[in-house]
N, C-alpha and C. Protein backbone atom coordinates (compact mmCIF):
# COMPACT_ATOMS: atom_id res chain seq x y z
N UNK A 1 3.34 5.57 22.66
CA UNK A 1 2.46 5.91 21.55
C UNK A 1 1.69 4.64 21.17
N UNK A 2 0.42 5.09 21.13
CA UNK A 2 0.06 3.70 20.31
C UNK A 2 0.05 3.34 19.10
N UNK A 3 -0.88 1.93 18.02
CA UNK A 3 -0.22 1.68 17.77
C UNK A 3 -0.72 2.29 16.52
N UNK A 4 -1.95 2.91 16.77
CA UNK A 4 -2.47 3.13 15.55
C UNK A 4 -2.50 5.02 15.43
N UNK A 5 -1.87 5.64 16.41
CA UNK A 5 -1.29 6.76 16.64
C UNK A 5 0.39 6.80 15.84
N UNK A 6 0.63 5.66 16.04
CA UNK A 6 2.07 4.99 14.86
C UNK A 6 1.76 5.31 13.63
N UNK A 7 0.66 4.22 13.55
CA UNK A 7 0.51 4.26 11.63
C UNK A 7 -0.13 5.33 11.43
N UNK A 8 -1.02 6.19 12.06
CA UNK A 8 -1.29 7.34 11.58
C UNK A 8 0.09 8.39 11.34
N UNK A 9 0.65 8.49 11.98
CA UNK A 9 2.26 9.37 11.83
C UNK A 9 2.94 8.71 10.65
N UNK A 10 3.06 7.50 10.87
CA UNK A 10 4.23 7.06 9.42
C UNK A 10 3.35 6.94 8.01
N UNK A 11 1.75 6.95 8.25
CA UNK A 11 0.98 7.08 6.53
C UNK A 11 1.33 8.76 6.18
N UNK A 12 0.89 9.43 7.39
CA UNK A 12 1.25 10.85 7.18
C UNK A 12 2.63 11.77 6.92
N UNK A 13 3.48 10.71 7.33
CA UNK A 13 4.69 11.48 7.00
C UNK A 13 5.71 10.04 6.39
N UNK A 14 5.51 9.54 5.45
CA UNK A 14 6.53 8.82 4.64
C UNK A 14 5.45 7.25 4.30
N UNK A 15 4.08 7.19 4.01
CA UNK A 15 3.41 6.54 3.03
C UNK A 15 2.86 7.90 1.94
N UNK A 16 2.54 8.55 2.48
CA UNK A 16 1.57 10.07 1.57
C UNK A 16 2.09 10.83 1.37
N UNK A 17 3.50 10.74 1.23
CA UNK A 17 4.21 11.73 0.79
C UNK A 17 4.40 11.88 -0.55
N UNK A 18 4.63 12.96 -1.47
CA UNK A 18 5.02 13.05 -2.41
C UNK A 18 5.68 11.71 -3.06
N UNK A 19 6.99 11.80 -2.55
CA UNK A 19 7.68 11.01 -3.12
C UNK A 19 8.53 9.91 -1.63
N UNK A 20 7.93 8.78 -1.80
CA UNK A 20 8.21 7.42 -0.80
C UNK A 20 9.61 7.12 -0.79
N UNK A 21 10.46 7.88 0.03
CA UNK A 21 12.09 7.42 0.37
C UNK A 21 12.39 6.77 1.25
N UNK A 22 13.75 5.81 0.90
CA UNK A 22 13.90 5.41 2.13
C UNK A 22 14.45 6.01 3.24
N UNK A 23 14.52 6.97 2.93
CA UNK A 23 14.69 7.67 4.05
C UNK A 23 13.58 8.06 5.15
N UNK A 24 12.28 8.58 4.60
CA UNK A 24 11.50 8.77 5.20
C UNK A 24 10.64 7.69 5.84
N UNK A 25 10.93 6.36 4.99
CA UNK A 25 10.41 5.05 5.60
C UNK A 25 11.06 4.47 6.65
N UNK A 26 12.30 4.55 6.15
CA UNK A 26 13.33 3.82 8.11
C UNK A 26 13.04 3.88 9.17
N UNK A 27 12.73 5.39 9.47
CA UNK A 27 12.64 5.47 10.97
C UNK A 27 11.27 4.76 11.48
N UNK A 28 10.09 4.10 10.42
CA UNK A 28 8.93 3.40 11.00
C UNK A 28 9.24 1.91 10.37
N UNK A 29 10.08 1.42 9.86
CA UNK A 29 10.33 0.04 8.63
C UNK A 29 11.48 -0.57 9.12
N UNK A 30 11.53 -1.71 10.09
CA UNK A 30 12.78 -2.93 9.55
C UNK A 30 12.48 -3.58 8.67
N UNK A 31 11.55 -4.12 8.30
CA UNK A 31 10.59 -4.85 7.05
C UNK A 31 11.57 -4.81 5.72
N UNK A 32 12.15 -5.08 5.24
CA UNK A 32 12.84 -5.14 3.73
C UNK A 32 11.84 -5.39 2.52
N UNK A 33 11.04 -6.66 3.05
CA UNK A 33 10.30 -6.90 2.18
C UNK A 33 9.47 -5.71 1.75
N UNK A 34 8.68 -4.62 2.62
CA UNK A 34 7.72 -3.86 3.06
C UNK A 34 8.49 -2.45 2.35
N UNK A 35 9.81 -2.42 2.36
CA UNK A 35 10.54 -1.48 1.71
C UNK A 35 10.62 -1.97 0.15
N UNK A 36 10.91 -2.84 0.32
CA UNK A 36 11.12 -2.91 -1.08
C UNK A 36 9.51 -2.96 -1.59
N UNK A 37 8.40 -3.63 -1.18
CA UNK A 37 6.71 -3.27 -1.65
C UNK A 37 6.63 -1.57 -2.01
N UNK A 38 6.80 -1.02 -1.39
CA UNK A 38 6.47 0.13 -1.52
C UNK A 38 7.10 0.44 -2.63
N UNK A 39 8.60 0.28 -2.85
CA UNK A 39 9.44 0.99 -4.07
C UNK A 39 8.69 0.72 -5.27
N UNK A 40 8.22 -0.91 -5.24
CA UNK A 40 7.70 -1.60 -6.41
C UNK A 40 6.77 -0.49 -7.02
N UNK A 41 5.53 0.05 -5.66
CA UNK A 41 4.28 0.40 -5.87
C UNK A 41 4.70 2.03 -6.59
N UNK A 42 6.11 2.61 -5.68
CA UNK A 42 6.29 4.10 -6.04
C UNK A 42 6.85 3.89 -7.12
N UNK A 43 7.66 3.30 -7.87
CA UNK A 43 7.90 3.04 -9.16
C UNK A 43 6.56 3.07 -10.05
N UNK A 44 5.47 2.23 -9.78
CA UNK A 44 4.61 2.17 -11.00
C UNK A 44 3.60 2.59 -10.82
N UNK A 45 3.51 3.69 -9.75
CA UNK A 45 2.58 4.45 -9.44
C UNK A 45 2.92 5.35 -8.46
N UNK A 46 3.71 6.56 -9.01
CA UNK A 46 4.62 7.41 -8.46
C UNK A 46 3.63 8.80 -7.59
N UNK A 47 3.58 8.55 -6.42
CA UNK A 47 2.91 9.98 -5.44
C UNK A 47 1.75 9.25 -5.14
N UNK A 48 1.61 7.75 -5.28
CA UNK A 48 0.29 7.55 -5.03
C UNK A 48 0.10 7.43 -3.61
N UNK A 49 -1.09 7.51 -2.76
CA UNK A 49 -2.15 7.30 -1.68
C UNK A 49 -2.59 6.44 -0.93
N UNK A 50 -2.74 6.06 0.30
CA UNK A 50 -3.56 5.35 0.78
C UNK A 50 -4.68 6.51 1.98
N UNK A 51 -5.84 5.47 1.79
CA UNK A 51 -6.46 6.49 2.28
C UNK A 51 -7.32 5.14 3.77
N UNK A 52 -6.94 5.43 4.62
CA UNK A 52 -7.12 4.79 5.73
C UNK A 52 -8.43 4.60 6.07
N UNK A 53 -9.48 3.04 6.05
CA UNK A 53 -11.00 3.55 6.60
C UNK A 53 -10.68 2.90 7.76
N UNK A 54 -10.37 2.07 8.06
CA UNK A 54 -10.41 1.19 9.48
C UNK A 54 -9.14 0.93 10.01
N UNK A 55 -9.00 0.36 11.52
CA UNK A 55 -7.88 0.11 11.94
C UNK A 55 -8.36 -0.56 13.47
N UNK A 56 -7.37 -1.53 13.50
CA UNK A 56 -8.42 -2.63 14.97
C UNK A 56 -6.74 -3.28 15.13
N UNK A 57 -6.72 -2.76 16.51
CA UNK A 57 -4.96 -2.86 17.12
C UNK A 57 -5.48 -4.18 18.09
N UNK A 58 -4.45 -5.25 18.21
CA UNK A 58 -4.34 -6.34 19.01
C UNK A 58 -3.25 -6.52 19.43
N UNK A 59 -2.61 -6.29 20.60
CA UNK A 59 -1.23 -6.52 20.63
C UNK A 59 0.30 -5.73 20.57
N UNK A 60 0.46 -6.20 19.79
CA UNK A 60 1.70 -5.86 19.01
C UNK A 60 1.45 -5.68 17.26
N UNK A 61 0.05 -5.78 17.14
CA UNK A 61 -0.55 -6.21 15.50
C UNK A 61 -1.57 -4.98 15.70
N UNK A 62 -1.41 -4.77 13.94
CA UNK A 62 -2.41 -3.86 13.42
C UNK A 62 -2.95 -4.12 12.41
N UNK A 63 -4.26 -3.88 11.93
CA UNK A 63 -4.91 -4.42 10.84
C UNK A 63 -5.70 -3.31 10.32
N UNK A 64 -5.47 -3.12 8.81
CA UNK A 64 -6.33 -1.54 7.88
C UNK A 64 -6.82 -2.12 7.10
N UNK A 65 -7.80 -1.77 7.31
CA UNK A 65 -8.58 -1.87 6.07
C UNK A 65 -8.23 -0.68 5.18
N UNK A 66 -8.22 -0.04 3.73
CA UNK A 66 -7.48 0.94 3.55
C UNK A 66 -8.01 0.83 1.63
N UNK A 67 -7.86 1.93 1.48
CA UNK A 67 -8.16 2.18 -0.39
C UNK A 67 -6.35 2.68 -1.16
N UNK A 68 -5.96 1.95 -1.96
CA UNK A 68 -5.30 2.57 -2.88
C UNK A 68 -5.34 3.61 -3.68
N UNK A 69 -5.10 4.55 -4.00
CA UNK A 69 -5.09 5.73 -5.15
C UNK A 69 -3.50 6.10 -5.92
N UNK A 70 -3.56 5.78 -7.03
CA UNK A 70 -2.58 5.85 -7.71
C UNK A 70 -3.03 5.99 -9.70
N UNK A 71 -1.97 6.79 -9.95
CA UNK A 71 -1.86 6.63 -11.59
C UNK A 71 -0.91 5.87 -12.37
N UNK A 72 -1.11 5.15 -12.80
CA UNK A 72 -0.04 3.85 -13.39
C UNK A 72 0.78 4.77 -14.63
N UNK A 73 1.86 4.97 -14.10
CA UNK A 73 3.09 6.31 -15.31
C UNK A 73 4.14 5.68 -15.32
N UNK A 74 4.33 4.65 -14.35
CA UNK A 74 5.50 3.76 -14.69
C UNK A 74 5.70 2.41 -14.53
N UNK A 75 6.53 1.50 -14.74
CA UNK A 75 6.74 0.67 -15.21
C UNK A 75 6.19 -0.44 -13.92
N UNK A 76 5.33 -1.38 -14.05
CA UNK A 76 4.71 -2.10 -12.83
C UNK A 76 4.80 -3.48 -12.61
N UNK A 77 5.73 -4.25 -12.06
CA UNK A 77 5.60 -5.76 -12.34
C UNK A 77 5.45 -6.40 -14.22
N UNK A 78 6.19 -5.51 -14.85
CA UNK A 78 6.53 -6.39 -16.06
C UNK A 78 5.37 -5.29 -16.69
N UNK A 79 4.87 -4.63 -16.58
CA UNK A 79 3.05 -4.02 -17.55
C UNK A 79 3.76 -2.30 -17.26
N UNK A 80 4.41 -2.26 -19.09
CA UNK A 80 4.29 -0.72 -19.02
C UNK A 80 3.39 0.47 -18.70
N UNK A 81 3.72 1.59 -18.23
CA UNK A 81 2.63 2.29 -17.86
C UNK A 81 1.54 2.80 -18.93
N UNK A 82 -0.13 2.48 -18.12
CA UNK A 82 -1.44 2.56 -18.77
C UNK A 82 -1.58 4.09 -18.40
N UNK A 83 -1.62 4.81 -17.60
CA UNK A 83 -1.41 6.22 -17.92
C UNK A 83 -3.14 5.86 -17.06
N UNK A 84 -3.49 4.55 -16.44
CA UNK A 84 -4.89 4.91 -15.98
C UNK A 84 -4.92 4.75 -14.30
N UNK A 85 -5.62 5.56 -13.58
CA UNK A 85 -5.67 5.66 -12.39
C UNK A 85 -6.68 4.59 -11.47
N UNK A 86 -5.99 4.23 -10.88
CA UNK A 86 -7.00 2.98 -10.12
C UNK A 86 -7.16 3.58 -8.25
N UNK A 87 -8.23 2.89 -8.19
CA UNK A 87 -8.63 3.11 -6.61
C UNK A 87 -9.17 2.01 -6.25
N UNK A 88 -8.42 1.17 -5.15
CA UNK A 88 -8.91 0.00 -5.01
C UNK A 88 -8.87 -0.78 -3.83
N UNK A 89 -9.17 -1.61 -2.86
CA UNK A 89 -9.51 -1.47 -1.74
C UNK A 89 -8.30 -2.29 -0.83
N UNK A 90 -7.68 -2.96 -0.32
CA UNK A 90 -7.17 -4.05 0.53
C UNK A 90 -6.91 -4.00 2.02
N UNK A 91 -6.15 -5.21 2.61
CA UNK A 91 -6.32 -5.27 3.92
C UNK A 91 -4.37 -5.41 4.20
N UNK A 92 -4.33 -4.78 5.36
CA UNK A 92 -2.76 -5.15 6.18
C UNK A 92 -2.75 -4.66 7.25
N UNK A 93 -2.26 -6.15 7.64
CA UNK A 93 -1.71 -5.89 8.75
C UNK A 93 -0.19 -5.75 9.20
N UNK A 94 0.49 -5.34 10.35
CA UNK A 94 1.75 -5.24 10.50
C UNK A 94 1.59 -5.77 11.76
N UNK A 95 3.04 -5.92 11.91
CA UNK A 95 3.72 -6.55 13.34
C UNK A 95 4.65 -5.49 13.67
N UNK A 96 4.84 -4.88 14.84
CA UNK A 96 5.35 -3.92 15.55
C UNK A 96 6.03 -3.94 16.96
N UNK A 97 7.32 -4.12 16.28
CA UNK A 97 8.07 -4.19 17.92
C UNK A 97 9.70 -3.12 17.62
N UNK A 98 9.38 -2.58 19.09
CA UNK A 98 10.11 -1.49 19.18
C UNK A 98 10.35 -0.42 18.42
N UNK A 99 9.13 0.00 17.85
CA UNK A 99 8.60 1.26 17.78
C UNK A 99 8.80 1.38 15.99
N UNK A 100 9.29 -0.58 15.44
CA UNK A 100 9.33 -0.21 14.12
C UNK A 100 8.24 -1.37 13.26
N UNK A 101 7.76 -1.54 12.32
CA UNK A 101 7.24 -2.38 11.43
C UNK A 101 8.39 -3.51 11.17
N UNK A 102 7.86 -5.09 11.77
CA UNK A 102 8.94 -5.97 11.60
C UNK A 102 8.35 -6.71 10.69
N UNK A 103 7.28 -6.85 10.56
CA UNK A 103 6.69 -7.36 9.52
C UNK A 103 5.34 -7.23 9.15
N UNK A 104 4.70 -7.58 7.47
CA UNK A 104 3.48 -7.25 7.16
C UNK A 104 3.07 -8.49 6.43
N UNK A 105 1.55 -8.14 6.14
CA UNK A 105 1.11 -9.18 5.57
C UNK A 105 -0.02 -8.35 4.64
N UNK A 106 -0.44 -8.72 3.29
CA UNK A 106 -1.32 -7.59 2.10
C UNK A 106 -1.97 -8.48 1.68
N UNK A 107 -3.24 -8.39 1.57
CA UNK A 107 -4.35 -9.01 1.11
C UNK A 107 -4.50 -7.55 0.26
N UNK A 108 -4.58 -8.06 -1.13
CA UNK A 108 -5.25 -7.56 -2.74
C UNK A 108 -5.99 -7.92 -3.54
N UNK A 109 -7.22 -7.48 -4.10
CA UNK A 109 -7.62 -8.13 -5.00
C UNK A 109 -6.50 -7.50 -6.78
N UNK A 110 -5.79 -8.69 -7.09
CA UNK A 110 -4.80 -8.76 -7.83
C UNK A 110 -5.20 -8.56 -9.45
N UNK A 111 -6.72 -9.39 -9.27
CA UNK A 111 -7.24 -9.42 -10.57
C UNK A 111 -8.36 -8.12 -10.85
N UNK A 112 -8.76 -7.73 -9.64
CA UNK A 112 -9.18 -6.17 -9.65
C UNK A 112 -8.13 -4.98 -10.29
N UNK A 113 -6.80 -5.25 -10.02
CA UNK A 113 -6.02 -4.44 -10.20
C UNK A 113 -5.63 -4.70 -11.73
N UNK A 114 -5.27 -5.71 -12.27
CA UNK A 114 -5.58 -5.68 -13.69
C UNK A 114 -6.45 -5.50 -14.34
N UNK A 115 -7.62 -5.46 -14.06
CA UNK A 115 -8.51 -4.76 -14.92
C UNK A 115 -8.76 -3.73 -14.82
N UNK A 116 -8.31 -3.06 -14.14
CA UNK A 116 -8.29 -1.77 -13.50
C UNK A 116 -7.47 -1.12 -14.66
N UNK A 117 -6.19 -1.70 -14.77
CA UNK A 117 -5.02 -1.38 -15.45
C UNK A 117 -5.35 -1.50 -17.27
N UNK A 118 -6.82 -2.56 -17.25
CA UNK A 118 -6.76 -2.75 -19.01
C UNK A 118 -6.58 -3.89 -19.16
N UNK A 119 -5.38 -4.77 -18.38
CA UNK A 119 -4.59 -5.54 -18.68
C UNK A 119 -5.51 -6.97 -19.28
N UNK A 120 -6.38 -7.02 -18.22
CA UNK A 120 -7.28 -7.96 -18.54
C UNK A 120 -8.96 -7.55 -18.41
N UNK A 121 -9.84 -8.48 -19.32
CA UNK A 121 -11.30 -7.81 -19.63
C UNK A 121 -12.23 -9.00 -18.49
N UNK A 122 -12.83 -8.35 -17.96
CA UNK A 122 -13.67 -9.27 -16.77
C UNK A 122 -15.14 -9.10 -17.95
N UNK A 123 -15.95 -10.25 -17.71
CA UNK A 123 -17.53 -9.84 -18.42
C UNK A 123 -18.12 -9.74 -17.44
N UNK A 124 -19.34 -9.53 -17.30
CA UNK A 124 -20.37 -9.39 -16.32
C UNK A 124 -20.27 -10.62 -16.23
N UNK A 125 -21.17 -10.86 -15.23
CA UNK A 125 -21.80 -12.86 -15.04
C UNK A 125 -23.25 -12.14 -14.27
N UNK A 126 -24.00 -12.75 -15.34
CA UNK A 126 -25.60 -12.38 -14.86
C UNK A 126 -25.58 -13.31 -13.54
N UNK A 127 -26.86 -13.14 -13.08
CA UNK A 127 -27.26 -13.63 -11.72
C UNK A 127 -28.35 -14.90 -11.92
């Protein structure tokens, strides 16, 4: 299988699922870290989405470009839930050997995501 025939199967059946178990994550995840990311994310943004635009396989490596969709209802890195829904863009890649995710790497815009959340107020900056 390849590799992006992979991540299409494991976004479709245990990233977009209802509800993100570890059960349904194992059979594509040695990653701990990557298990435990996700719990963080299904905790404070429970049933949320990724919605896949790109994907460029090298190797044993995969790289998405990819949008978040989620509603913030629970509790998120210390910031009770805003009850507001964000959609927002980032990049990952994974490392893939023997047919599981051994490791990842997440590029976010972090400060997009707090303001997203309320948390913090961005101003314009004229040009």
């Amino acid at each position: 299988m390849s590799l992006k025939l992979f991540i299409q199967d494991f976004y479709l059946n245990a990233i977009n699922e209802k509800a993100k178990t570890r059960s349904l994550l194992e059979p594509y995840v040695a990653d701990e870290s990557l298990l435990e990311h996700v719990d963080l994310f299904e905790m404070g943004f429970p049933k949320y989405r990724i919605e896949i635009e790109d994907m460029v396989e090298e190797g044993n490596k995969i790289v998405l470009r990819a949008r978040f969709q989620g509603r913030h209802d629970g509790p998120f890195n210390g910031i009770p839930p805003t009850n507001k829904v964000v959609d927002l863009p980032f990049m990952i890649m994974y490392h893939i050997e023997n047919g599981k995710i051994v490791h990842h790497w997440l590029i976010g815009d972090q400060l997009a995501m707090l303001t997203a959340l309320g948390v913090i107020q961005m101003e314009a900056q004229s040009a």
